[in-house]
C-alpha atoms as a PDB file:
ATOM      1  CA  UNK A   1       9.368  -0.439  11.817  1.00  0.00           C
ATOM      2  CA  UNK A   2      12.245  -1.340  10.059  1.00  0.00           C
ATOM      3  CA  UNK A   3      12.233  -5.089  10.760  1.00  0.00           C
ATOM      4  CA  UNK A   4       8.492  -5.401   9.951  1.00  0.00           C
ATOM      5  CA  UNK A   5       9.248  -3.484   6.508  1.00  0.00           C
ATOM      6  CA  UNK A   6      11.859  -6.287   5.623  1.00  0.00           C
ATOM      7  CA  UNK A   7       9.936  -9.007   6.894  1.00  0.00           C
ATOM      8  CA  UNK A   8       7.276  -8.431   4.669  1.00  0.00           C
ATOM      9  CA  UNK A   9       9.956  -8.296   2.019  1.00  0.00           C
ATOM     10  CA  UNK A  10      11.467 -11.384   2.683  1.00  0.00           C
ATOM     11  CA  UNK A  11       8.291 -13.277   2.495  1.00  0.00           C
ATOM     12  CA  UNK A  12       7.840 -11.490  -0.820  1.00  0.00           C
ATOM     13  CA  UNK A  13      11.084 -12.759  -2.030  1.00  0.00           C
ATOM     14  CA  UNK A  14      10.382 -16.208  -0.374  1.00  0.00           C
ATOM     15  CA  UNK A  15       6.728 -16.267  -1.859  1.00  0.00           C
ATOM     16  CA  UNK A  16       5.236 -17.261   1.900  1.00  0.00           C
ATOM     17  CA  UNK A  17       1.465 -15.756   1.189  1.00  0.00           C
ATOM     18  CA  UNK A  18       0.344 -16.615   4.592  1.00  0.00           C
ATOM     19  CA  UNK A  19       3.676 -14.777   6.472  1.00  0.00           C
ATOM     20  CA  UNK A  20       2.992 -12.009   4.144  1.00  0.00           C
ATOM     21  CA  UNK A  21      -0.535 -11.203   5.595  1.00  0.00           C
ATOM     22  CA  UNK A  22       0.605 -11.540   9.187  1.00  0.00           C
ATOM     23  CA  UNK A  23       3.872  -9.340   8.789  1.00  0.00           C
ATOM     24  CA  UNK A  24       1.846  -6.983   6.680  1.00  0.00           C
ATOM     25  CA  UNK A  25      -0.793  -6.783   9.551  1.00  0.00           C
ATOM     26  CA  UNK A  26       1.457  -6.396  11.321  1.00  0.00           C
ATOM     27  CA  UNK A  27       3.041  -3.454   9.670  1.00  0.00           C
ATOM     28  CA  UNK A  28       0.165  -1.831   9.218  1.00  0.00           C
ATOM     29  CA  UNK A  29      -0.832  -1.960  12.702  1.00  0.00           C
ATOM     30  CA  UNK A  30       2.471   0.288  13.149  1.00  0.00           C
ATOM     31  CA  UNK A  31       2.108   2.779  10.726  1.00  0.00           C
ATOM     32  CA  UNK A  32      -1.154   3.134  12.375  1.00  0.00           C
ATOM     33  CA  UNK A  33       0.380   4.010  15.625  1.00  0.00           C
ATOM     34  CA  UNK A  34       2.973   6.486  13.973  1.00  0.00           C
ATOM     35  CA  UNK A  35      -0.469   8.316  12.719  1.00  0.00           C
ATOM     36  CA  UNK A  36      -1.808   8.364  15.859  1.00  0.00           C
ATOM     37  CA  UNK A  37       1.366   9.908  17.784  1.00  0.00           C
ATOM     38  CA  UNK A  38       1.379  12.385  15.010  1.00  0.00           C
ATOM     39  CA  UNK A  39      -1.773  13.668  15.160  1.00  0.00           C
ATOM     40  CA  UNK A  40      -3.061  11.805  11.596  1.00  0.00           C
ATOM     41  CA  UNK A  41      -6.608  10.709  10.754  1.00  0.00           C
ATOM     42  CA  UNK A  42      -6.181   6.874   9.744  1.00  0.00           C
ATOM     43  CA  UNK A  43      -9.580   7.656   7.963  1.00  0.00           C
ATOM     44  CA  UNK A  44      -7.664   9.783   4.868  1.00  0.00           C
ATOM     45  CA  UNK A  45      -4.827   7.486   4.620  1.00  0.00           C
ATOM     46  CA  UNK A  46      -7.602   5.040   4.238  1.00  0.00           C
ATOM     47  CA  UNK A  47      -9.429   7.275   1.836  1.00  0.00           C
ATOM     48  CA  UNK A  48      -6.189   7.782  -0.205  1.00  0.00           C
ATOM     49  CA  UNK A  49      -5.381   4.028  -0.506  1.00  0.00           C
ATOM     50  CA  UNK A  50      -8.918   3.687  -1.770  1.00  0.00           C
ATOM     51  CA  UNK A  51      -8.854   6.545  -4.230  1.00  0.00           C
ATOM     52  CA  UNK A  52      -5.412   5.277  -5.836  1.00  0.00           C
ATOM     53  CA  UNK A  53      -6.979   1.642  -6.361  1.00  0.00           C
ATOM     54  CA  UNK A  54      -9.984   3.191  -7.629  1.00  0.00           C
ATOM     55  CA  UNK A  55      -8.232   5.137 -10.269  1.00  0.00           C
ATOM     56  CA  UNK A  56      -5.853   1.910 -11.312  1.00  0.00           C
ATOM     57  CA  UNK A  57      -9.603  -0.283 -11.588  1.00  0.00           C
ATOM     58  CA  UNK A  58     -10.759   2.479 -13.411  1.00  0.00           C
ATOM     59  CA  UNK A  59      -7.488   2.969 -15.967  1.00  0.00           C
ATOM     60  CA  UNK A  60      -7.164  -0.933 -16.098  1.00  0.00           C
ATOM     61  CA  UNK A  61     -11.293  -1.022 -16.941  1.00  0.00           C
ATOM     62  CA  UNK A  62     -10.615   1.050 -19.784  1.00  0.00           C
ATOM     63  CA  UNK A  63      -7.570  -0.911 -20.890  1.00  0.00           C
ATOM     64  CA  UNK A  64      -5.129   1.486 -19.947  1.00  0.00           C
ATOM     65  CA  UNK A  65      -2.083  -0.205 -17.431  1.00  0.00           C
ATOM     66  CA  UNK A  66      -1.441   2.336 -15.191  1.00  0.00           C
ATOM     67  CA  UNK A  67       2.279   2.950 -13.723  1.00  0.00           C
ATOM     68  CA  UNK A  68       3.975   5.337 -12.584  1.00  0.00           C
ATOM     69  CA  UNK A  69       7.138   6.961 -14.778  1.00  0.00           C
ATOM     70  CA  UNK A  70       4.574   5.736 -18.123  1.00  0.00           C
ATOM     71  CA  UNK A  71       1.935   7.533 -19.953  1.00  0.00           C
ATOM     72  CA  UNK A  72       0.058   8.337 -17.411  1.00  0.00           C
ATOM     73  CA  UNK A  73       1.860   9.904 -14.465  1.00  0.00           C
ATOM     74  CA  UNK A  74       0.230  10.487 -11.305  1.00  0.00           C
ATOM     75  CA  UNK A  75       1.048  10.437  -7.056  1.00  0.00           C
ATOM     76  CA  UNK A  76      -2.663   8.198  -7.173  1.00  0.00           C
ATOM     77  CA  UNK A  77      -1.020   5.042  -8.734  1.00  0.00           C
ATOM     78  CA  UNK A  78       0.069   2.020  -6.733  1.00  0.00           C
END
């Protein structure tokens, strides 16, 4: 988990877009096994993910940059 964590980092910090999808599928594709062994729907940490993006499209829609530590403080930020 670990090494797919920091490989997605490094291509971050190496600005390689198409490693970035592949380790981030990647990543995901573990986190979704760590729900799965833990007894997690993947379907609300879905439905989170959603909800925060809504909420920043809505904030940035009305002109407001959200972030979190700012003006507007909330755990549904990105």
């Amino acid at each position: 988990m670990g090494i797919a964590g920091a490989s997605c980092v490094l291509d971050v910090m190496i600005n390689d877009r198409s490693a970035l999808v592949r380790d981030s599928a990647a990543f995901i594709v573990l986190l979704e096994r760590i729900w799965k062994a833990r007894d997690v729907d993947a379907g609300l940490v879905w439905s989170e993910i959603d909800e925060r993006i809504r909420l920043a499209d809505e904030l940035r829609a009305s002109g407001i940059r959200p972030y979190k530590g700012g003006r507007f403080r909330s755990t549904k930020l990105p």
